[in-house]
C-alpha atoms as a PDB file:
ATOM      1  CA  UNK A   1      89.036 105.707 120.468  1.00  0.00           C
ATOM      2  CA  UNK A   2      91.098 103.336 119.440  1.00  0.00           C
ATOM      3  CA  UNK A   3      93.443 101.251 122.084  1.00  0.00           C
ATOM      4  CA  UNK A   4      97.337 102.277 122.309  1.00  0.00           C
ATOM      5  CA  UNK A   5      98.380  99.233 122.230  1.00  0.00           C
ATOM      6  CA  UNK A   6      98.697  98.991 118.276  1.00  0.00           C
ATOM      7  CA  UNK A   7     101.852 100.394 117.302  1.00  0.00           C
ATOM      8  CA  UNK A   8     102.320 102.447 114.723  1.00  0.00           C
ATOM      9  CA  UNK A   9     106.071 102.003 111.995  1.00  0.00           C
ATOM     10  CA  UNK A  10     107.053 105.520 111.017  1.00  0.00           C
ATOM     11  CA  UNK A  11     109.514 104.896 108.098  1.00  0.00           C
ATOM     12  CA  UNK A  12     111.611 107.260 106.932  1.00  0.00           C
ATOM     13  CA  UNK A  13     114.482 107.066 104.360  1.00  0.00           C
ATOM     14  CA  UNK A  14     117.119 109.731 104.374  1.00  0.00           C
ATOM     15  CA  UNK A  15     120.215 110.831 102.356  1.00  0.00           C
ATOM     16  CA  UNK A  16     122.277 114.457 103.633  1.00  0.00           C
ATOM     17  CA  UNK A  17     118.902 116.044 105.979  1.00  0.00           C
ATOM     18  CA  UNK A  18     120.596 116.768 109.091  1.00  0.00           C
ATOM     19  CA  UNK A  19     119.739 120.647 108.373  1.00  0.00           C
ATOM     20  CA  UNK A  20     116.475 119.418 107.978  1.00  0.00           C
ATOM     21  CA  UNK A  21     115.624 116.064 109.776  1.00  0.00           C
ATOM     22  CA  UNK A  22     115.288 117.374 113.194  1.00  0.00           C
ATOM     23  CA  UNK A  23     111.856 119.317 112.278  1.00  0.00           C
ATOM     24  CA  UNK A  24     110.201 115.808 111.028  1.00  0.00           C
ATOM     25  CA  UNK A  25     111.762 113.625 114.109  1.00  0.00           C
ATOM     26  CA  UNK A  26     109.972 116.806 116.812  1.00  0.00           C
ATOM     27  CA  UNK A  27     107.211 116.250 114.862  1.00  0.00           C
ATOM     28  CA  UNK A  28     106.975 113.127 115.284  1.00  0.00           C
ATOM     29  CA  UNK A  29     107.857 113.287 119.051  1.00  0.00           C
ATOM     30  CA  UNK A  30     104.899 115.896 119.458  1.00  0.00           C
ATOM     31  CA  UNK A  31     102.457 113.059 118.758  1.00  0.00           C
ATOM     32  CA  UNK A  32      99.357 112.996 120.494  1.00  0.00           C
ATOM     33  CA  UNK A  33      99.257 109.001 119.451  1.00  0.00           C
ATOM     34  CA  UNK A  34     102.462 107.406 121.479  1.00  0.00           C
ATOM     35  CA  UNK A  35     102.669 104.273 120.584  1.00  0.00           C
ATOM     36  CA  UNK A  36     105.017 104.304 117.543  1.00  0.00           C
ATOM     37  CA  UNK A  37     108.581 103.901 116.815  1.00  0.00           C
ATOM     38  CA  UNK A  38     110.264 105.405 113.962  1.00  0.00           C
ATOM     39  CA  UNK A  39     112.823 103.196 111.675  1.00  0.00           C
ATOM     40  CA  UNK A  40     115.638 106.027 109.875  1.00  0.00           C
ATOM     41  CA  UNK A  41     116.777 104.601 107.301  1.00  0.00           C
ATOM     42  CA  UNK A  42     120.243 106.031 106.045  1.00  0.00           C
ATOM     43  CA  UNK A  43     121.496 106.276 102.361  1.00  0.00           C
ATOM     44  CA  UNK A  44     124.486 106.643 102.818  1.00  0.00           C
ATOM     45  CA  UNK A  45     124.908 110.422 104.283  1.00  0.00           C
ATOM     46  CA  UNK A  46     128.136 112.120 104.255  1.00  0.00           C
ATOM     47  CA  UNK A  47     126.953 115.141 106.245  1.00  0.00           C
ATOM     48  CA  UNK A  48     126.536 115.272 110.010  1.00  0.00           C
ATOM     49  CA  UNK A  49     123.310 113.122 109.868  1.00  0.00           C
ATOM     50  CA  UNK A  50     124.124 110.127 111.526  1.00  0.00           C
ATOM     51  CA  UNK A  51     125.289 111.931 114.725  1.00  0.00           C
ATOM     52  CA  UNK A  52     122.131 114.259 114.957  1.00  0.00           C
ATOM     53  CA  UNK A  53     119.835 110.844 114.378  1.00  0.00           C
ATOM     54  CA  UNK A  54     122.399 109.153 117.166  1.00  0.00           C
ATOM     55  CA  UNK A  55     121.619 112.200 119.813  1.00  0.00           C
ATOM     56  CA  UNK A  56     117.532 111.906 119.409  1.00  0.00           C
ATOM     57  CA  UNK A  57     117.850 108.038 119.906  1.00  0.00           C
ATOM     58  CA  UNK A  58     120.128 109.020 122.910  1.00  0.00           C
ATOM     59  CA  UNK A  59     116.395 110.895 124.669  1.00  0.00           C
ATOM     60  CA  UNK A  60     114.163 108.586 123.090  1.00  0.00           C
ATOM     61  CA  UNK A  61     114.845 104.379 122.612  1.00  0.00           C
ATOM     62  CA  UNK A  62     111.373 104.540 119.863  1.00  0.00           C
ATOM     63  CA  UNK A  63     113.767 106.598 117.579  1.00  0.00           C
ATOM     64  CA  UNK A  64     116.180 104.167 115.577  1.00  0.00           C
ATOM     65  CA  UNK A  65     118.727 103.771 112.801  1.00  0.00           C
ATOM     66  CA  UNK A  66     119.800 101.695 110.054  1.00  0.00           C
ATOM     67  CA  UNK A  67     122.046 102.212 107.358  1.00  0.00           C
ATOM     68  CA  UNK A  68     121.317 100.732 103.995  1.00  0.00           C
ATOM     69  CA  UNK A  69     122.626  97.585 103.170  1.00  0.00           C
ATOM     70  CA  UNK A  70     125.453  97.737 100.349  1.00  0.00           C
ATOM     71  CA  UNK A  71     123.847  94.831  98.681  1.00  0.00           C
ATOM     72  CA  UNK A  72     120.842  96.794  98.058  1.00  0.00           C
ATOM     73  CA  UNK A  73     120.558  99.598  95.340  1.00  0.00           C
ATOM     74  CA  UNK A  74     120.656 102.659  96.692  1.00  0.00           C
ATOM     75  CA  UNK A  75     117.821 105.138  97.104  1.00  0.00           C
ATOM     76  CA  UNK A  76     115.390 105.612  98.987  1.00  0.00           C
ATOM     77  CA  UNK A  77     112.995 102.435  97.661  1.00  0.00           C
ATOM     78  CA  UNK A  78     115.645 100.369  98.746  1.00  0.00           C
ATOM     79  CA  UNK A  79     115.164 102.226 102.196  1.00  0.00           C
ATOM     80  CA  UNK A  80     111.683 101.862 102.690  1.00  0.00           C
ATOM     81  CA  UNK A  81     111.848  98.336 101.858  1.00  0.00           C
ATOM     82  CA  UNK A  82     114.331  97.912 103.865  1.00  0.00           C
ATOM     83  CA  UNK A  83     112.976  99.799 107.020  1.00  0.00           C
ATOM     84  CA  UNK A  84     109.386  98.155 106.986  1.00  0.00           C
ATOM     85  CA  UNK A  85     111.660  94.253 107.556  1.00  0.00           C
ATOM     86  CA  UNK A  86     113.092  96.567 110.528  1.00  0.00           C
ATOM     87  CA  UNK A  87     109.466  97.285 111.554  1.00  0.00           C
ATOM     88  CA  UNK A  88     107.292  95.768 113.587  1.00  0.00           C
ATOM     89  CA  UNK A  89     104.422  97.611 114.621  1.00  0.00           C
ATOM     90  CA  UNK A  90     100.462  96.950 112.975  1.00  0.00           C
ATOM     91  CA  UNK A  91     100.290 100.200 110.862  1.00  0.00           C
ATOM     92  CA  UNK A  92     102.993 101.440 108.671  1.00  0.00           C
ATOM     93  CA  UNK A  93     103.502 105.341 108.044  1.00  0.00           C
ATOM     94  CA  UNK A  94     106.279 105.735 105.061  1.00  0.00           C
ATOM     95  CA  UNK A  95     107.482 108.947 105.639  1.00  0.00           C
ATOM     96  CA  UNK A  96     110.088 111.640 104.319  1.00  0.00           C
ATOM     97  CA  UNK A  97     112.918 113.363 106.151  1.00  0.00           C
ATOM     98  CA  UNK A  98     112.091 116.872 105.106  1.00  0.00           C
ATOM     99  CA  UNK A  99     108.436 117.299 105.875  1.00  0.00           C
ATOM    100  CA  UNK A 100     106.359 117.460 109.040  1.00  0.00           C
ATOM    101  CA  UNK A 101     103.367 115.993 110.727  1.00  0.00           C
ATOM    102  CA  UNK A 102     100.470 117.394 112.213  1.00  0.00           C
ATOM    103  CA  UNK A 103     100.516 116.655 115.800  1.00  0.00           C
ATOM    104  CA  UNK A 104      97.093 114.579 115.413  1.00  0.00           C
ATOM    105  CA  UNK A 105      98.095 112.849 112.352  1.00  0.00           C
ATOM    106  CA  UNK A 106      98.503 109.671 113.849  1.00  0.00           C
ATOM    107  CA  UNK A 107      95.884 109.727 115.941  1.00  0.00           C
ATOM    108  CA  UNK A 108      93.089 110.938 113.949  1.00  0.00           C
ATOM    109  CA  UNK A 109      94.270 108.277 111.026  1.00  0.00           C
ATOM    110  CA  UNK A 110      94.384 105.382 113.309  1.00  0.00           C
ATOM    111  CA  UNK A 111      91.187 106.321 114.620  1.00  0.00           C
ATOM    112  CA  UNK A 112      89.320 106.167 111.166  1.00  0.00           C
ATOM    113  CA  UNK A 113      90.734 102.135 110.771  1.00  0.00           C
ATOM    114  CA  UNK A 114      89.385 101.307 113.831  1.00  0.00           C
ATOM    115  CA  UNK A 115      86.299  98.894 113.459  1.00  0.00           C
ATOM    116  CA  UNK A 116      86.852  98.598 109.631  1.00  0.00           C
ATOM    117  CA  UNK A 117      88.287  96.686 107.082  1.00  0.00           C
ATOM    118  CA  UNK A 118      89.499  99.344 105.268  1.00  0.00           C
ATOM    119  CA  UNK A 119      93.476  98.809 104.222  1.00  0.00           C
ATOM    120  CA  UNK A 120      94.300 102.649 104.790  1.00  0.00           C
ATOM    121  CA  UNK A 121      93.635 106.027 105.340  1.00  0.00           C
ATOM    122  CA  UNK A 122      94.680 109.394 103.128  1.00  0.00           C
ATOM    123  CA  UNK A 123      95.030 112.835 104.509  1.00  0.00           C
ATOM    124  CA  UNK A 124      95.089 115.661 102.853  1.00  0.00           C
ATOM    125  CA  UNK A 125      98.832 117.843 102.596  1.00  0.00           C
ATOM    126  CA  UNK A 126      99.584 121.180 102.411  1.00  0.00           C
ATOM    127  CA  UNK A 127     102.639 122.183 100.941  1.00  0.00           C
ATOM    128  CA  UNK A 128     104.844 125.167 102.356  1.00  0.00           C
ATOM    129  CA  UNK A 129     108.197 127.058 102.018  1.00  0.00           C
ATOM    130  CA  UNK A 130     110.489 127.853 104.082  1.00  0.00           C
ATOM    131  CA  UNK A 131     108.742 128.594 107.217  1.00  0.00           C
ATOM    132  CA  UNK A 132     105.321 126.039 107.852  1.00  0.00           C
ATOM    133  CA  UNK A 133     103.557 129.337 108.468  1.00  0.00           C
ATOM    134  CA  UNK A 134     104.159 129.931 104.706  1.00  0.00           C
ATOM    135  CA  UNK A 135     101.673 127.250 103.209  1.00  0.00           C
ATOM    136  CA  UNK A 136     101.201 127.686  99.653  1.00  0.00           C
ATOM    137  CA  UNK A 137      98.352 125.399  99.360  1.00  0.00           C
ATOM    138  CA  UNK A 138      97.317 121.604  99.099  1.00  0.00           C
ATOM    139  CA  UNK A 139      99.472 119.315  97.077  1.00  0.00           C
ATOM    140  CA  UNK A 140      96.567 117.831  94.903  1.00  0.00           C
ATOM    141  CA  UNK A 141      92.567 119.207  95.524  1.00  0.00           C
ATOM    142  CA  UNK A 142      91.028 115.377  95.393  1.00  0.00           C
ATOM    143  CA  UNK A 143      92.649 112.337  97.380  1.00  0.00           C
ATOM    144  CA  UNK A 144      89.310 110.108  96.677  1.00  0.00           C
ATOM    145  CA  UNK A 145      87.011 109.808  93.769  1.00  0.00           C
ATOM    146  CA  UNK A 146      84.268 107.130  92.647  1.00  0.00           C
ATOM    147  CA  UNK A 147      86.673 105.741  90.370  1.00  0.00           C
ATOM    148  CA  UNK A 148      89.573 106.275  92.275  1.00  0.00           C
ATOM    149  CA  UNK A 149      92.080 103.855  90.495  1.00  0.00           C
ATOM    150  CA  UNK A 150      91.071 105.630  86.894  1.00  0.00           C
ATOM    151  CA  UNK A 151      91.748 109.182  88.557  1.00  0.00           C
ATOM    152  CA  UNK A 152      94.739 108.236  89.858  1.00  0.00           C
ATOM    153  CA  UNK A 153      96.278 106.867  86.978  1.00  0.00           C
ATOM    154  CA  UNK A 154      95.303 110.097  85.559  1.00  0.00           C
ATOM    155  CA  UNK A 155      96.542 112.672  88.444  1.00  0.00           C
ATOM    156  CA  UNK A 156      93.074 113.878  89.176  1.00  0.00           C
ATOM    157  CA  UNK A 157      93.475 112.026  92.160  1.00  0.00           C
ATOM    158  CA  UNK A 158      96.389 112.087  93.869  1.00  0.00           C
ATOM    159  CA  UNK A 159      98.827 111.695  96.949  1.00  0.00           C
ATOM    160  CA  UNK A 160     102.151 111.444  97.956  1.00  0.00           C
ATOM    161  CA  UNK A 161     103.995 108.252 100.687  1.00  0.00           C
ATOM    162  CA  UNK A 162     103.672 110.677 103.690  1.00  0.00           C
ATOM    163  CA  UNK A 163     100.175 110.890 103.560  1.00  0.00           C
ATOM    164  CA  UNK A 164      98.533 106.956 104.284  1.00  0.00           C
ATOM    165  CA  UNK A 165      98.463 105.213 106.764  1.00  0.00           C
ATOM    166  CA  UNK A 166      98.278 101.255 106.159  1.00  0.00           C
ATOM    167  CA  UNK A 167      97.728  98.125 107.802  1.00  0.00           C
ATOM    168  CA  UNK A 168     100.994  96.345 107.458  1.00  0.00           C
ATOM    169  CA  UNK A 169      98.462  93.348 107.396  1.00  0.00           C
ATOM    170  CA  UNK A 170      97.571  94.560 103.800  1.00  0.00           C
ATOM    171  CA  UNK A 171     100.481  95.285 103.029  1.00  0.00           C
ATOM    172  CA  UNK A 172     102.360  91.661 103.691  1.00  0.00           C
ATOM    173  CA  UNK A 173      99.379  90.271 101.776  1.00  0.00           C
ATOM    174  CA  UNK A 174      99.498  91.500  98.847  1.00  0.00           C
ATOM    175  CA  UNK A 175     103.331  91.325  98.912  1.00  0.00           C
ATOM    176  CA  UNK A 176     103.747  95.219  98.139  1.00  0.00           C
ATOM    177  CA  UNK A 177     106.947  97.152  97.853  1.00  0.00           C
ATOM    178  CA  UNK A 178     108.318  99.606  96.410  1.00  0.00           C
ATOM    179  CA  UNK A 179     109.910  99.674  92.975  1.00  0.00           C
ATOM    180  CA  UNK A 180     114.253  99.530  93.395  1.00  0.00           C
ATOM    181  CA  UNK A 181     114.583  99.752  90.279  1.00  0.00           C
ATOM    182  CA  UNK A 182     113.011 103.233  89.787  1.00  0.00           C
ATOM    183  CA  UNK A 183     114.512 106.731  90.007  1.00  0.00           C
ATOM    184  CA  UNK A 184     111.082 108.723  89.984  1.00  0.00           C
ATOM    185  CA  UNK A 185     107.265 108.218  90.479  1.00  0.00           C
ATOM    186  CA  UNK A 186     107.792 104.903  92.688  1.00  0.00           C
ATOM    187  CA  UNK A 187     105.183 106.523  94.930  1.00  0.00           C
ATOM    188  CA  UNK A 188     102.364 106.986  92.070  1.00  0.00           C
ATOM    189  CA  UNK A 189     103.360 102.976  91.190  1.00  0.00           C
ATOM    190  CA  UNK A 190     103.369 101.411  94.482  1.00  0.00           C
ATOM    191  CA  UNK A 191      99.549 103.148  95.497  1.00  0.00           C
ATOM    192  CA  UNK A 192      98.614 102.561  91.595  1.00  0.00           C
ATOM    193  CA  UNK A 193      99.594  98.579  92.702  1.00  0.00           C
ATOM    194  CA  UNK A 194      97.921  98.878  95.423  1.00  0.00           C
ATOM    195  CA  UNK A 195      94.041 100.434  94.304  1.00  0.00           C
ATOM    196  CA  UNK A 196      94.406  97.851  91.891  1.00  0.00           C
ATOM    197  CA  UNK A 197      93.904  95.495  94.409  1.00  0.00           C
ATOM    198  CA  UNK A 198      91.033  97.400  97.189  1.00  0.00           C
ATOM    199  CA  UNK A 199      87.759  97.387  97.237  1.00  0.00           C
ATOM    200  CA  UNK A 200      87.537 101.206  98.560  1.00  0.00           C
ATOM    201  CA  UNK A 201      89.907 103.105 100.996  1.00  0.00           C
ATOM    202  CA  UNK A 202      89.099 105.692 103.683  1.00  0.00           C
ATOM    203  CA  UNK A 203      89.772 109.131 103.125  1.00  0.00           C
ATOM    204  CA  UNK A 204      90.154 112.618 105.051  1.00  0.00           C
ATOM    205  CA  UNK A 205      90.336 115.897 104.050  1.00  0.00           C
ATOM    206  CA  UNK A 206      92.189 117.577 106.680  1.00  0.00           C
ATOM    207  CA  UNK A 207      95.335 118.077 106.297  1.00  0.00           C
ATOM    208  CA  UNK A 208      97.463 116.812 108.252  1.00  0.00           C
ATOM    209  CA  UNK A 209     100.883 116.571 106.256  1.00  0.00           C
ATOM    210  CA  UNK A 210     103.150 119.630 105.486  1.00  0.00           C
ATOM    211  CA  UNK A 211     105.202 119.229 102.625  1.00  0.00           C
ATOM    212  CA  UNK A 212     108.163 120.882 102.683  1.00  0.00           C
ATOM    213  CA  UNK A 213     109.196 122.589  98.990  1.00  0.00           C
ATOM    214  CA  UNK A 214     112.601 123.142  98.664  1.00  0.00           C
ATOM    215  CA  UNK A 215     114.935 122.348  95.850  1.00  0.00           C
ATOM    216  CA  UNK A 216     116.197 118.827  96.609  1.00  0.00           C
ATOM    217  CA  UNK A 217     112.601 118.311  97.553  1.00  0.00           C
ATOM    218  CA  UNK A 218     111.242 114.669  95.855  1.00  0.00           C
ATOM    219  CA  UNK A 219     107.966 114.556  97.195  1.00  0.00           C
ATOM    220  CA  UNK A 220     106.892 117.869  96.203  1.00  0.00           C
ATOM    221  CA  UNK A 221     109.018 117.576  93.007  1.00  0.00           C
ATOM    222  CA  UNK A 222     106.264 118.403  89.940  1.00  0.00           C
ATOM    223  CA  UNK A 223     104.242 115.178  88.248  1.00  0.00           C
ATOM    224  CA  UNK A 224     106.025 113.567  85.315  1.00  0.00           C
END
């Protein structure tokens, strides 16, 4: 088992959750893996958000928040950019503000990088409504192939931000980020970038993110 002393970035972006955020931020909390902080990134929320993000920083100093620069475009690109300068931990989990993490996620994905060179790890995500006792299913059947890059490009592959987790290492290397200047699909571009650079990538198939579906849901939001 891998040594706590590599932290783990848990990025999230948000924009008007506080009816939702505090789910993700206990799930977070209820990690088995300790060692992480979590950067909140805020859009520019007009609802109580700021206050509820304020009260968990209050009982816990790895919680923190930033709001997003005005000279950056807003969205939540712009957010996750912006969060991983905030970060400073070895692995980076991009995350959303609406959706929830299995207790072992971090655990069992920092794990599977220990004593390889792979640049991440994918999990598999169920999707539910609601309630997380209503799961509706996985979000895509395949997150690995033998031609991975192809299938992604073509959606027979697929997975969403919440799901890797990567070495910043790679990440800083290659000079990744994500697209401010789109509205959709900057997920799909940013991992399409990035197969088109690896070798191969570690995969597992248990899920361990719940995607929320709801209608201001992006993640879940259908393929275009």
């Amino acid at each position: 088992m891998i040594k706590e002393y590599a932290l783990v970035s848990i990025i999230i972006p948000t924009y008007n959750r506080a009816h939702l955020i505090s789910e993700t931020l206990d799930s977070i909390i209820a990690q088995t893996y300790k060692n992480w902080e979590c950067i909140i990134v805020d859009d520019g929320s007009t609802d109580n958000t700021e206050n509820l993000i304020n009260d968990y920083i209050k009982k816990n100093s790895k919680f923190k928040i930033y709001k997003r620069p005005n000279y950056l475009p807003k969205g939540a690109n712009a957010c996750r950019n912006y969060g991983l300068e905030k970060a400073i931990g070895n692995f980076v989990n991009w995350f959303d503000s609406d959706d929830i993490m299995h207790a072992d996620k971090l655990m069992q994905q920092i794990n599977h990088l220990q004593n390889t060179e792979f640049p991440f790890t994918v999990c598999q995500s169920l999707v539910f409504e609601n309630d997380i006792d209503n799961i509706l299913g996985l979000r895509c059947e395949k997150i690995y192939s033998d031609n991975f890059f192809g299938d992604f490009v073509t959606n027979k592959v697929n997975w969403l931000t919440q799901a890797p987790l990567i070495r910043r290492s790679f990440i800083e290397n290659h000079k990744l980020s994500f697209d401010e200047s789109l509205s959709q699909s900057q997920e799909r571009d940013f991992y399409i970038r990035a197969l088109d650079i690896v070798k191969d990538y570690h995969y597992d198939n248990t899920p361990l993110v719940y995607l929320r579906k709801h209608e201001d849901s992006i993640s879940y939001g259908k393929l275009n």
